[in-house]
PDB file of N, CA and C in Angstrom:
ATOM      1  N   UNK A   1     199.636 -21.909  -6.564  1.00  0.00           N
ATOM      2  CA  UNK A   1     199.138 -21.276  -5.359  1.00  0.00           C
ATOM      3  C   UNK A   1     198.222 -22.196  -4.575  1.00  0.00           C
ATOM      4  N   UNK A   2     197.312 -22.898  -5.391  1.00  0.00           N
ATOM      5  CA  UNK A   2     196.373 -23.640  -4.764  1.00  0.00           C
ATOM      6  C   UNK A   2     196.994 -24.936  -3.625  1.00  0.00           C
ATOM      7  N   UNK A   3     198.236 -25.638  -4.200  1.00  0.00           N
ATOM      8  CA  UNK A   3     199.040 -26.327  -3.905  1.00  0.00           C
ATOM      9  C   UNK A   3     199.353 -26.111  -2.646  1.00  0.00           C
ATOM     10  N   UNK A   4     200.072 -24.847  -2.473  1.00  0.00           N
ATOM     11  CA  UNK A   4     200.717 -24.188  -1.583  1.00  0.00           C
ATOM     12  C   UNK A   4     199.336 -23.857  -0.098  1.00  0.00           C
ATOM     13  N   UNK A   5     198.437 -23.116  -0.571  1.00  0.00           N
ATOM     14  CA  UNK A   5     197.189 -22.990   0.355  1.00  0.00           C
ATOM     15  C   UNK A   5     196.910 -24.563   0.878  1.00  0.00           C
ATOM     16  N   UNK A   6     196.880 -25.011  -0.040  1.00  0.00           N
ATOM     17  CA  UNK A   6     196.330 -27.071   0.723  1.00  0.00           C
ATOM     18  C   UNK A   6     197.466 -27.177   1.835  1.00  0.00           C
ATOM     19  N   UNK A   7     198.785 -27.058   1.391  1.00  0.00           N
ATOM     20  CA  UNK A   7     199.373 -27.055   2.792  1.00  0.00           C
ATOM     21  C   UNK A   7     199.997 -26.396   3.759  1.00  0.00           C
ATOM     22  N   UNK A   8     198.966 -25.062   4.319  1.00  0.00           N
ATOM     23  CA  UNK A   8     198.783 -24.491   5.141  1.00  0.00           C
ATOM     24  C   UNK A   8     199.557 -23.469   5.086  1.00  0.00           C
ATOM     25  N   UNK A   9     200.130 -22.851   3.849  1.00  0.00           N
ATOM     26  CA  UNK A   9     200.273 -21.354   3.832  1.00  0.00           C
ATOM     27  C   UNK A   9     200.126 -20.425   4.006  1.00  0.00           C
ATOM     28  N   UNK A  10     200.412 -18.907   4.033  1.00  0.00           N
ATOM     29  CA  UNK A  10     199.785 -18.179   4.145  1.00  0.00           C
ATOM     30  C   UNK A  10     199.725 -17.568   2.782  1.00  0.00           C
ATOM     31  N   UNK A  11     198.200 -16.470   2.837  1.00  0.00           N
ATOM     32  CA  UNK A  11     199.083 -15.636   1.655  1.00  0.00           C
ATOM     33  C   UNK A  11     200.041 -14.889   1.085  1.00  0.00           C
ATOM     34  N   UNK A  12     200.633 -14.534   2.210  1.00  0.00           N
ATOM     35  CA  UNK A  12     202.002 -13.455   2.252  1.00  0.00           C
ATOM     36  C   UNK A  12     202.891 -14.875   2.223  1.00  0.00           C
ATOM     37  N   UNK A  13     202.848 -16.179   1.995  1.00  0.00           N
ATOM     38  CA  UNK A  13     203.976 -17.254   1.832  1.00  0.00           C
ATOM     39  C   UNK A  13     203.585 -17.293   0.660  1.00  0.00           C
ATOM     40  N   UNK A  14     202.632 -17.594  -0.117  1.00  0.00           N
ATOM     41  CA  UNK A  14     202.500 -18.061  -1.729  1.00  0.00           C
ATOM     42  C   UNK A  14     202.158 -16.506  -2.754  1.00  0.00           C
ATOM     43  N   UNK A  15     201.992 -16.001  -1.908  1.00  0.00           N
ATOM     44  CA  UNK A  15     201.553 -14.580  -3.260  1.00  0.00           C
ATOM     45  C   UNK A  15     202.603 -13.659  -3.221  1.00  0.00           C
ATOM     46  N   UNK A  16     203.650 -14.328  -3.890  1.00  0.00           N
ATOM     47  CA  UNK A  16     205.475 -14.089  -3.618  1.00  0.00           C
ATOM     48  C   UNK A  16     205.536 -13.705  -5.423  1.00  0.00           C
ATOM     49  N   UNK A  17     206.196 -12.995  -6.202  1.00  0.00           N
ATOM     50  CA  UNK A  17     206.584 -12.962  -7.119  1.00  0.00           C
ATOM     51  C   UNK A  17     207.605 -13.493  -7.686  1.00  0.00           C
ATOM     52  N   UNK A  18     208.274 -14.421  -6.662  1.00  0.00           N
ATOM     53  CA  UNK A  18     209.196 -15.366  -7.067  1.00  0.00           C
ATOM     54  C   UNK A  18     208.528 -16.813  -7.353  1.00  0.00           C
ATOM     55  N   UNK A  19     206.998 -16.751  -6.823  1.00  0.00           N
ATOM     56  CA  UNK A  19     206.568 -18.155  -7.235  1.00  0.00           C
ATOM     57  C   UNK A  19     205.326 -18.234  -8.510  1.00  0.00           C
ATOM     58  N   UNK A  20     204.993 -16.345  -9.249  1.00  0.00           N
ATOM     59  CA  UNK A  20     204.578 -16.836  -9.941  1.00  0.00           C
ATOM     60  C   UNK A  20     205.363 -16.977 -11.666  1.00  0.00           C
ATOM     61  N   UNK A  21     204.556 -17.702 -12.487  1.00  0.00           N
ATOM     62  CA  UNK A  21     205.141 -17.802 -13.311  1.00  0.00           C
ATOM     63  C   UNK A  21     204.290 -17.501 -14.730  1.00  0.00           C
ATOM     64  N   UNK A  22     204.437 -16.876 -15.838  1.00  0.00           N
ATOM     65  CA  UNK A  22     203.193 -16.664 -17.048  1.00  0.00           C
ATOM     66  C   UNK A  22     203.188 -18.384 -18.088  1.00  0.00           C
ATOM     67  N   UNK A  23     202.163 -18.754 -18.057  1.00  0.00           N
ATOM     68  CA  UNK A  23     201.975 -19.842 -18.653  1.00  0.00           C
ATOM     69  C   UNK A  23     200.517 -19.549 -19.185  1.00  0.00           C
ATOM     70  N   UNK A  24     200.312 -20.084 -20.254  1.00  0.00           N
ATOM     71  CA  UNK A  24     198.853 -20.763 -20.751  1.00  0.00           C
ATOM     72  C   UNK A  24     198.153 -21.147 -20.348  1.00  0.00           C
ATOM     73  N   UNK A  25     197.082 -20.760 -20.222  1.00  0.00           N
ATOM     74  CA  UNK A  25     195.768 -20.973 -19.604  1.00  0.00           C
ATOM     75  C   UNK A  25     195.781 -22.292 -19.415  1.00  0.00           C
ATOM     76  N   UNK A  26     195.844 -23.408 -20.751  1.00  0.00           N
ATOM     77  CA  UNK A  26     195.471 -24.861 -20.724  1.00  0.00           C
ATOM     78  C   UNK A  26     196.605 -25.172 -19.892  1.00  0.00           C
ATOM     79  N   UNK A  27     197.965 -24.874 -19.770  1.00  0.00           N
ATOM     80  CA  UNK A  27     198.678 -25.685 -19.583  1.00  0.00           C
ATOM     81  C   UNK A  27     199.235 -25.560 -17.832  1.00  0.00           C
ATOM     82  N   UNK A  28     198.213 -23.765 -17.155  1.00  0.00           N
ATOM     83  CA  UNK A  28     198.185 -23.714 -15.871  1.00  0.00           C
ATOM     84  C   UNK A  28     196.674 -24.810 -15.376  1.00  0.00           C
ATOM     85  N   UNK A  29     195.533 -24.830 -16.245  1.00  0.00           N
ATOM     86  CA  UNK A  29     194.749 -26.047 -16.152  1.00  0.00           C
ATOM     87  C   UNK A  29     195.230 -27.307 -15.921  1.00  0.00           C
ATOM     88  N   UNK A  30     195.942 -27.561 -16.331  1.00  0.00           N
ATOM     89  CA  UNK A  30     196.661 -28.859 -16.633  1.00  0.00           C
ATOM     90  C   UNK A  30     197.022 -29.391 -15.452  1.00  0.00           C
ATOM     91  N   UNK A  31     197.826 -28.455 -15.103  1.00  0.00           N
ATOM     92  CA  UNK A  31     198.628 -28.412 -13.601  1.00  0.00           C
ATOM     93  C   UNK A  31     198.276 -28.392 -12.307  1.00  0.00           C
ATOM     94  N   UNK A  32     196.874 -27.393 -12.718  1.00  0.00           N
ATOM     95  CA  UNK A  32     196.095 -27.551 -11.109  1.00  0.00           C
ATOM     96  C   UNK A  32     196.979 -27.506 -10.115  1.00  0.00           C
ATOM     97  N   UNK A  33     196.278 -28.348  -8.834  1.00  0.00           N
ATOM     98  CA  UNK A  33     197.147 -27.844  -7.675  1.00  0.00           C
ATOM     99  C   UNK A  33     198.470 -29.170  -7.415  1.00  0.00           C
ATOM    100  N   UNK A  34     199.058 -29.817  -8.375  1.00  0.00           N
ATOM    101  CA  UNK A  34     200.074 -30.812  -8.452  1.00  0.00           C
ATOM    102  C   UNK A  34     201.168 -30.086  -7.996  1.00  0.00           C
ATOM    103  N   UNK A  35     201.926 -30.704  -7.052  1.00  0.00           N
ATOM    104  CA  UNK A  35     203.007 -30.545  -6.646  1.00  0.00           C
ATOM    105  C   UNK A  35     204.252 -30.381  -7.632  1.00  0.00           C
ATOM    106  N   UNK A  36     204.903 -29.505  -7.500  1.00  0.00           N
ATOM    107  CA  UNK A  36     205.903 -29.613  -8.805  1.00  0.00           C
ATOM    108  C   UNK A  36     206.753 -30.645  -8.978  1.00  0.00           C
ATOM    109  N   UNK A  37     206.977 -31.848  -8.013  1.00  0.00           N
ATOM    110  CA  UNK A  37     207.660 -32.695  -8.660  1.00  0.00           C
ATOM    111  C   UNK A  37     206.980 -33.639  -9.218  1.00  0.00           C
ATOM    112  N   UNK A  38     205.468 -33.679  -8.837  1.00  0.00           N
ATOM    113  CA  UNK A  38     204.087 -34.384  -9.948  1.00  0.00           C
ATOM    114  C   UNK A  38     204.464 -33.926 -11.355  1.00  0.00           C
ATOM    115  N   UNK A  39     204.015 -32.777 -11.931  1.00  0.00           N
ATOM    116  CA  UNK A  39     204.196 -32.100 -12.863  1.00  0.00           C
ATOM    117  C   UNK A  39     205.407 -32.301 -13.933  1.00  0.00           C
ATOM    118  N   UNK A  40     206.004 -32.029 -12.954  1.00  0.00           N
ATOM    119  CA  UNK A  40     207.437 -31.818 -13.384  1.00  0.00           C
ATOM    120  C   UNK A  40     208.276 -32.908 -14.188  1.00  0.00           C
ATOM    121  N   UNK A  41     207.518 -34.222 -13.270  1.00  0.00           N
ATOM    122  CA  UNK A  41     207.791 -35.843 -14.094  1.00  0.00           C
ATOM    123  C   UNK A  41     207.020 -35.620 -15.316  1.00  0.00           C
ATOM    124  N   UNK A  42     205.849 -35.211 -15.193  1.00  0.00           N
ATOM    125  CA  UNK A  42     205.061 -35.626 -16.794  1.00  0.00           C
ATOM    126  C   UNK A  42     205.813 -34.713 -17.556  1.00  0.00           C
ATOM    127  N   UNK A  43     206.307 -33.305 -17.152  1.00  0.00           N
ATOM    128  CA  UNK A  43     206.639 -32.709 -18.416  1.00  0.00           C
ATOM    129  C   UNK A  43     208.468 -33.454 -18.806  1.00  0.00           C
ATOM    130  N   UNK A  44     209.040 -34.295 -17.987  1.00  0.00           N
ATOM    131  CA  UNK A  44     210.456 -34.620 -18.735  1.00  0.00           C
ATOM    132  C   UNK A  44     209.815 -36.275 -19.496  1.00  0.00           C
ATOM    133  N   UNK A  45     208.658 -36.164 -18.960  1.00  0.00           N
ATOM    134  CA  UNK A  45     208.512 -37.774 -19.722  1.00  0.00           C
ATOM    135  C   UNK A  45     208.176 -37.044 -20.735  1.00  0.00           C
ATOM    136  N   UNK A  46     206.905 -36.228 -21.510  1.00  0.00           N
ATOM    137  CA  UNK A  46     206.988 -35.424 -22.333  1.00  0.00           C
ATOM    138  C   UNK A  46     208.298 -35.510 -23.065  1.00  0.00           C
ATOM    139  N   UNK A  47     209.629 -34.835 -22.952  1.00  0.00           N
ATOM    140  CA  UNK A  47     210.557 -34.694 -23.662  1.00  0.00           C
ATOM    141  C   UNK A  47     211.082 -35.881 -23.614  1.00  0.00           C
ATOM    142  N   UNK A  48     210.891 -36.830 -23.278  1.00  0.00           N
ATOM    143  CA  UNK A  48     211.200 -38.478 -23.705  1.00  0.00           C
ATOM    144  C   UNK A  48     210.361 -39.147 -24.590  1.00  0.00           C
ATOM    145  N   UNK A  49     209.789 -38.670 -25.302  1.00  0.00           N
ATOM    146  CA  UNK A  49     208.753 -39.198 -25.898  1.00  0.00           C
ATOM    147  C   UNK A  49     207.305 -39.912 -25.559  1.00  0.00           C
ATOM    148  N   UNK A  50     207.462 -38.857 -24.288  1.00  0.00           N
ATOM    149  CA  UNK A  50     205.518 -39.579 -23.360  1.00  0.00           C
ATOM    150  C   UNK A  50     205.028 -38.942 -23.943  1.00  0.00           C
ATOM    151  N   UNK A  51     203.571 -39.077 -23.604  1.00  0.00           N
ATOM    152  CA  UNK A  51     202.314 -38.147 -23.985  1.00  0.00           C
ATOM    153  C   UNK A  51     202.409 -36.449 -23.585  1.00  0.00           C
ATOM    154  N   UNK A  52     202.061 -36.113 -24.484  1.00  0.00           N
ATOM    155  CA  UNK A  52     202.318 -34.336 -24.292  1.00  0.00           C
ATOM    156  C   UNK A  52     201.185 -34.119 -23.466  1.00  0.00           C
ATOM    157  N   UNK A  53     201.370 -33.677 -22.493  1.00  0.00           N
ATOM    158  CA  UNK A  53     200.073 -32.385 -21.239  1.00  0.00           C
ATOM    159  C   UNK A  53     200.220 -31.607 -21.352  1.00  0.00           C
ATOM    160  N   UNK A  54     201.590 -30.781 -21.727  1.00  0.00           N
ATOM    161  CA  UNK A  54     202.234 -29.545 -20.909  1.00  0.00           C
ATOM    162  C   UNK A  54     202.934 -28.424 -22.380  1.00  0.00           C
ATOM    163  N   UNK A  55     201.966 -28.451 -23.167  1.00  0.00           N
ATOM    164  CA  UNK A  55     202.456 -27.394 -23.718  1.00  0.00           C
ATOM    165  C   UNK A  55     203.074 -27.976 -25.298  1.00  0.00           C
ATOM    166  N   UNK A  56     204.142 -27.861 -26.167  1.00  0.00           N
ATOM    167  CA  UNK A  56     204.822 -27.870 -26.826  1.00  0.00           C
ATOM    168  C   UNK A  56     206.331 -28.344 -26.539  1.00  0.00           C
ATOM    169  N   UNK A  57     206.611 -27.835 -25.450  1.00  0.00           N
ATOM    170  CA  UNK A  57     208.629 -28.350 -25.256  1.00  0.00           C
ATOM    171  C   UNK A  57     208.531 -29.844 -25.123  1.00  0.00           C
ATOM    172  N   UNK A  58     209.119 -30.476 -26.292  1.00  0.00           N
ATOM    173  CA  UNK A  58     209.271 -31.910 -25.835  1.00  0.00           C
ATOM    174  C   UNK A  58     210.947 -32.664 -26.352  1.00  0.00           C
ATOM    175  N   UNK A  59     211.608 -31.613 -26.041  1.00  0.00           N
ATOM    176  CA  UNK A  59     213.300 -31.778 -25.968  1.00  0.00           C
ATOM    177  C   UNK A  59     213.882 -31.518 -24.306  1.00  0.00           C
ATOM    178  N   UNK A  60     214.589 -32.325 -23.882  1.00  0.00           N
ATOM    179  CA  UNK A  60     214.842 -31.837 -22.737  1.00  0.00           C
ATOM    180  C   UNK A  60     216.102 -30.209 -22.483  1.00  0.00           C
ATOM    181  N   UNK A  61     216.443 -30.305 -23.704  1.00  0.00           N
ATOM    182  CA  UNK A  61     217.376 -28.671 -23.683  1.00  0.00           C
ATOM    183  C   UNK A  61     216.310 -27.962 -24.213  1.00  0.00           C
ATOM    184  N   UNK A  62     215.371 -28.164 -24.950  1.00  0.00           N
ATOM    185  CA  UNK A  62     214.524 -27.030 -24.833  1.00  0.00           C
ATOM    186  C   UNK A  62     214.163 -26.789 -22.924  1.00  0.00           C
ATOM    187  N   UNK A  63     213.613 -27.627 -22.712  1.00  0.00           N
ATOM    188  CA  UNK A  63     213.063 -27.308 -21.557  1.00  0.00           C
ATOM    189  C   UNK A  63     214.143 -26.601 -20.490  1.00  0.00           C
ATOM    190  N   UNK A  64     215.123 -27.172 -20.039  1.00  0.00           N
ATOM    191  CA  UNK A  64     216.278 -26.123 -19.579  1.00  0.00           C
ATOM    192  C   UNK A  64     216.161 -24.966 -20.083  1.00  0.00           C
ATOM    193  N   UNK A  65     216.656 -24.462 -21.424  1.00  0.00           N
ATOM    194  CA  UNK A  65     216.097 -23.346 -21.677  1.00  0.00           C
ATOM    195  C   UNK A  65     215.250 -22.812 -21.485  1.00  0.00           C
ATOM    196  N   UNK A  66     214.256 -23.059 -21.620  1.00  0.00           N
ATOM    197  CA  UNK A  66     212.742 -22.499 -21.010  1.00  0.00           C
ATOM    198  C   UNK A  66     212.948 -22.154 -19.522  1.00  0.00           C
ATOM    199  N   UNK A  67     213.555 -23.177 -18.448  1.00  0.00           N
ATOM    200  CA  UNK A  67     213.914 -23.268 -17.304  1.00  0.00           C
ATOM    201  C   UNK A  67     214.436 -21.897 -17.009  1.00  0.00           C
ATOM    202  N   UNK A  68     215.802 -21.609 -17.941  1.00  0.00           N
ATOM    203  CA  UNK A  68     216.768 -20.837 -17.409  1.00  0.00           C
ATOM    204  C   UNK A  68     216.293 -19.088 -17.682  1.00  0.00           C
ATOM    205  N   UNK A  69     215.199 -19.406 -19.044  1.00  0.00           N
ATOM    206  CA  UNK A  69     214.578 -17.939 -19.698  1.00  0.00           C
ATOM    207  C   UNK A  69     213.501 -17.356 -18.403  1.00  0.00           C
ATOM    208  N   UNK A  70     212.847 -18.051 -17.803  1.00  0.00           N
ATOM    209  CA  UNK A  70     211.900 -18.072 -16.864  1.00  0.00           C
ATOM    210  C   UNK A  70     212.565 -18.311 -15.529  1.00  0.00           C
ATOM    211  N   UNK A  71     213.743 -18.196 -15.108  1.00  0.00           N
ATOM    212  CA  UNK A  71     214.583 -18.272 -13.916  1.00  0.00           C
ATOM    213  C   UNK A  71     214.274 -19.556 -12.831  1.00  0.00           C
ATOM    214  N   UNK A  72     213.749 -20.234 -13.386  1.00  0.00           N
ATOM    215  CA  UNK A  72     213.711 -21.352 -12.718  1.00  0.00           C
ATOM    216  C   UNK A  72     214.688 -22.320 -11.953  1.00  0.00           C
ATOM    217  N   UNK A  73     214.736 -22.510 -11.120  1.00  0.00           N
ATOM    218  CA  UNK A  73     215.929 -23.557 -10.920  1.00  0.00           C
ATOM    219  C   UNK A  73     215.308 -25.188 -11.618  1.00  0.00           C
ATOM    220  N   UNK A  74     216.910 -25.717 -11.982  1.00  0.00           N
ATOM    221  CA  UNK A  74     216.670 -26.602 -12.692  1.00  0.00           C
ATOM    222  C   UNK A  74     216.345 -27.931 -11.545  1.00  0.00           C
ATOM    223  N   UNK A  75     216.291 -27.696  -9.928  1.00  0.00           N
ATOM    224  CA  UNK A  75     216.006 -28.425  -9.072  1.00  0.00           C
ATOM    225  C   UNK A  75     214.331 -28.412  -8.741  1.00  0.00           C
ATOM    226  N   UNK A  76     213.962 -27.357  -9.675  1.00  0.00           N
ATOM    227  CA  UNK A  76     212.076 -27.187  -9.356  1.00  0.00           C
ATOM    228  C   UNK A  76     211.955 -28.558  -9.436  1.00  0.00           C
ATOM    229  N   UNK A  77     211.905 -29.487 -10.259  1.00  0.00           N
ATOM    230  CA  UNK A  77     211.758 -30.981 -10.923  1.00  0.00           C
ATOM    231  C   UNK A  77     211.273 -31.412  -9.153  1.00  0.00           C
ATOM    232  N   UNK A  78     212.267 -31.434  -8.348  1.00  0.00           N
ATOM    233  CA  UNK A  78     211.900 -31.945  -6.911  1.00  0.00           C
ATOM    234  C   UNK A  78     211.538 -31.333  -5.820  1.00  0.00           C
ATOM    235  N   UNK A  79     210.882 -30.072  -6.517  1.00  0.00           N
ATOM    236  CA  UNK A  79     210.520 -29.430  -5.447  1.00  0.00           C
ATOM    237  C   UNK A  79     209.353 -30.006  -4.510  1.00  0.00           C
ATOM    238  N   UNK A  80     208.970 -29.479  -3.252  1.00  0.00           N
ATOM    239  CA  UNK A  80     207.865 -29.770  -2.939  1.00  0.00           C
ATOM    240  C   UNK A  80     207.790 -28.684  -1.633  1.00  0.00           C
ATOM    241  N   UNK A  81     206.514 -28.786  -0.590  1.00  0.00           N
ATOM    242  CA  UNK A  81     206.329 -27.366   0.169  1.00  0.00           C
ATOM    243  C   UNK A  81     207.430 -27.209   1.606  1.00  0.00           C
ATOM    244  N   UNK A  82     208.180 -28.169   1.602  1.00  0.00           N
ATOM    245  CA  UNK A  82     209.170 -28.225   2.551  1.00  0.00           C
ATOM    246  C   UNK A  82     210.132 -27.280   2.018  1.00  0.00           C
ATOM    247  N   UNK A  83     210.477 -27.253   0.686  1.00  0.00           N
ATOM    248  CA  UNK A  83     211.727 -26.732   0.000  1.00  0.00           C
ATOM    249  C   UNK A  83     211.347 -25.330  -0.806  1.00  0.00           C
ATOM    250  N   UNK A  84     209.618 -25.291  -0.425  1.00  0.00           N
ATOM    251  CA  UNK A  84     209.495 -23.559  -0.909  1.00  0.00           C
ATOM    252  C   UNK A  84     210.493 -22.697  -0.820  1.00  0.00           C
ATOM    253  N   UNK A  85     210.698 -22.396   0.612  1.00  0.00           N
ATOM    254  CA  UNK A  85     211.305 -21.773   0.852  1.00  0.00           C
ATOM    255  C   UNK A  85     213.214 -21.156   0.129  1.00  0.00           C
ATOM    256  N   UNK A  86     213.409 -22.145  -0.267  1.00  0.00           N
ATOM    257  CA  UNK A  86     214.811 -22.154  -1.020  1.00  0.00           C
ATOM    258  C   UNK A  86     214.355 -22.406  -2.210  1.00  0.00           C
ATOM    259  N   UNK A  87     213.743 -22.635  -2.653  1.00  0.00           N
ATOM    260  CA  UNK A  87     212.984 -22.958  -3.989  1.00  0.00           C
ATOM    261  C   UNK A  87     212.708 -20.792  -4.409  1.00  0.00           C
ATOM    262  N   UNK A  88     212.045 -20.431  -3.801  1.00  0.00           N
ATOM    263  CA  UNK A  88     211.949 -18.503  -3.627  1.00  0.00           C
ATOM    264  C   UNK A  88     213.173 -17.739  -3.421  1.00  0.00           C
ATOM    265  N   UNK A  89     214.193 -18.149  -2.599  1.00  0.00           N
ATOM    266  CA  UNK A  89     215.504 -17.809  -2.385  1.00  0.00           C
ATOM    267  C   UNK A  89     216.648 -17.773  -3.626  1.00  0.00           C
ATOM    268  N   UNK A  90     216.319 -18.979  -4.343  1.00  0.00           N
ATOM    269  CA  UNK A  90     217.192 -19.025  -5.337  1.00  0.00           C
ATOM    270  C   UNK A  90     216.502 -18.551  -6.549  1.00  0.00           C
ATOM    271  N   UNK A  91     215.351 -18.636  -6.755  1.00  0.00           N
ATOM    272  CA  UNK A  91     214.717 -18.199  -8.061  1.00  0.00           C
ATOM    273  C   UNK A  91     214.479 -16.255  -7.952  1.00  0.00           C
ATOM    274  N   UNK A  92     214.422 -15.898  -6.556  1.00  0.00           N
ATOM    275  CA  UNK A  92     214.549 -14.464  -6.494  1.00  0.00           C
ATOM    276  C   UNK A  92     216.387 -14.017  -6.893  1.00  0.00           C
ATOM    277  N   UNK A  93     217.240 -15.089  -6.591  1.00  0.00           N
ATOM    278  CA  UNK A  93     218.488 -14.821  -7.159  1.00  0.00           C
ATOM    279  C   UNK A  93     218.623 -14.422  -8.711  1.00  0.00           C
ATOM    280  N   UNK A  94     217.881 -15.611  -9.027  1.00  0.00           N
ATOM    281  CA  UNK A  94     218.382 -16.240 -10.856  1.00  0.00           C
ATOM    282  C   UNK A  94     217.476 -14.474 -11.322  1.00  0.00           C
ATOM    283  N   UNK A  95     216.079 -14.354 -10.359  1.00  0.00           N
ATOM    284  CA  UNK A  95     215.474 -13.199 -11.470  1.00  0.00           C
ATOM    285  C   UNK A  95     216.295 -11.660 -11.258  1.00  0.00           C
ATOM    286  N   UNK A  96     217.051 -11.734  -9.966  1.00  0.00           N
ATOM    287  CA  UNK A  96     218.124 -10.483  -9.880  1.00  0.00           C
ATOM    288  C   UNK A  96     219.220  -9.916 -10.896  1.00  0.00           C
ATOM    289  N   UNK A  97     219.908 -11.768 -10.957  1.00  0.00           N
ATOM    290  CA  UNK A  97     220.803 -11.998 -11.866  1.00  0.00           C
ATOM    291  C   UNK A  97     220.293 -11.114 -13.742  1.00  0.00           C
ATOM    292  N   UNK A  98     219.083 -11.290 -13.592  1.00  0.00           N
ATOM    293  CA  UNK A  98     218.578 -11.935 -15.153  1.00  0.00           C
ATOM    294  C   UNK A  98     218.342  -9.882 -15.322  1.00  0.00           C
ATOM    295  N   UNK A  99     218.062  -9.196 -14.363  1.00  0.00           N
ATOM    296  CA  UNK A  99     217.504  -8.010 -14.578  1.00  0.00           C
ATOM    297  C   UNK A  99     218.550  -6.933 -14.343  1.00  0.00           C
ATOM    298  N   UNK A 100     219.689  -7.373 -13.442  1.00  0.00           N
ATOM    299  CA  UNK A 100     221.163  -6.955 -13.469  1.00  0.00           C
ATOM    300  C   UNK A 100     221.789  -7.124 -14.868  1.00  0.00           C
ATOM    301  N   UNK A 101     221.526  -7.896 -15.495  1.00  0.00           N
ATOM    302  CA  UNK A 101     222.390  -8.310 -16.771  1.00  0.00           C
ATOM    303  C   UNK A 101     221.572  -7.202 -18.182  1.00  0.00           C
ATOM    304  N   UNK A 102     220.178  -7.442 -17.753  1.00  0.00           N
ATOM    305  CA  UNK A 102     219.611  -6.793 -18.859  1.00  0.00           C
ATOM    306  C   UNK A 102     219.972  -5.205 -18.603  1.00  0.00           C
ATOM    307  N   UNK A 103     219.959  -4.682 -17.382  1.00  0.00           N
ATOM    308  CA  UNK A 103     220.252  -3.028 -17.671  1.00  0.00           C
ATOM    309  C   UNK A 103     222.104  -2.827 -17.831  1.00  0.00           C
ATOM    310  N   UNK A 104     222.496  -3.774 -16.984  1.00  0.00           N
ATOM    311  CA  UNK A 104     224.161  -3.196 -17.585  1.00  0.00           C
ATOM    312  C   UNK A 104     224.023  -3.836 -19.523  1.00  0.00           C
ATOM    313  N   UNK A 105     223.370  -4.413 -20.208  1.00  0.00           N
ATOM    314  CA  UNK A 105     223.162  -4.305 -21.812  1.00  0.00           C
ATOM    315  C   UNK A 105     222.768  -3.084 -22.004  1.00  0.00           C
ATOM    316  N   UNK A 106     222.360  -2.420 -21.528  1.00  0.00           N
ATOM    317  CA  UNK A 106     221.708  -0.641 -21.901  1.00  0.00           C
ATOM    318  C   UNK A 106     222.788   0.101 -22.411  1.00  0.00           C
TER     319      UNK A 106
END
């Protein structure tokens, strides 16, 4: 969110439920207001064998997974505030998809 406010958002643009996400205290610390394709490098160097920041996933199919459990697009990696916008578009898809699937399992 903080990210998003630095470049000139509004709140009705960042306080979207498609942009938040539940993470760990340390590891939303971590992250601060870094752009997700900042971030996003340390956590695949992480699953290359860099220095861990970001939690525990340090396989890159874990992390897809994680990606796909949390509806992420696997293009977050390059996101930045130009591409919010489709960045919310498609991740409000993936979480439609994900909540369509769970009630037709009922």
């Amino acid at each position: 969110r903080d990210y998003l406010k630095k470049q000139g958002m509004t709140r009705g643009q960042y306080n979207q439920v498609a942009n938040f996400a539940v993470t760990q205290s340390e590891i939303n610390i971590a992250i601060g207001n870094k752009e997700p394709w900042a971030y996003f490098t340390e956590v695949v160097d992480q699953c290359n064998d860099g220095p861990k920041k970001y939690g525990n996933i340090t396989d890159p199919e874990e992390l897809l997974e994680n990606l796909r459990m949390n509806c992420i697009p696997e293009w977050a990696a390059e996101a930045t505030a130009d591409n919010y916008p489709e960045f919310l578009e498609e991740r409000r898809s993936l979480m439609a998809q994900k909540v369509k699937a769970y009630f037709e399992s009922l």
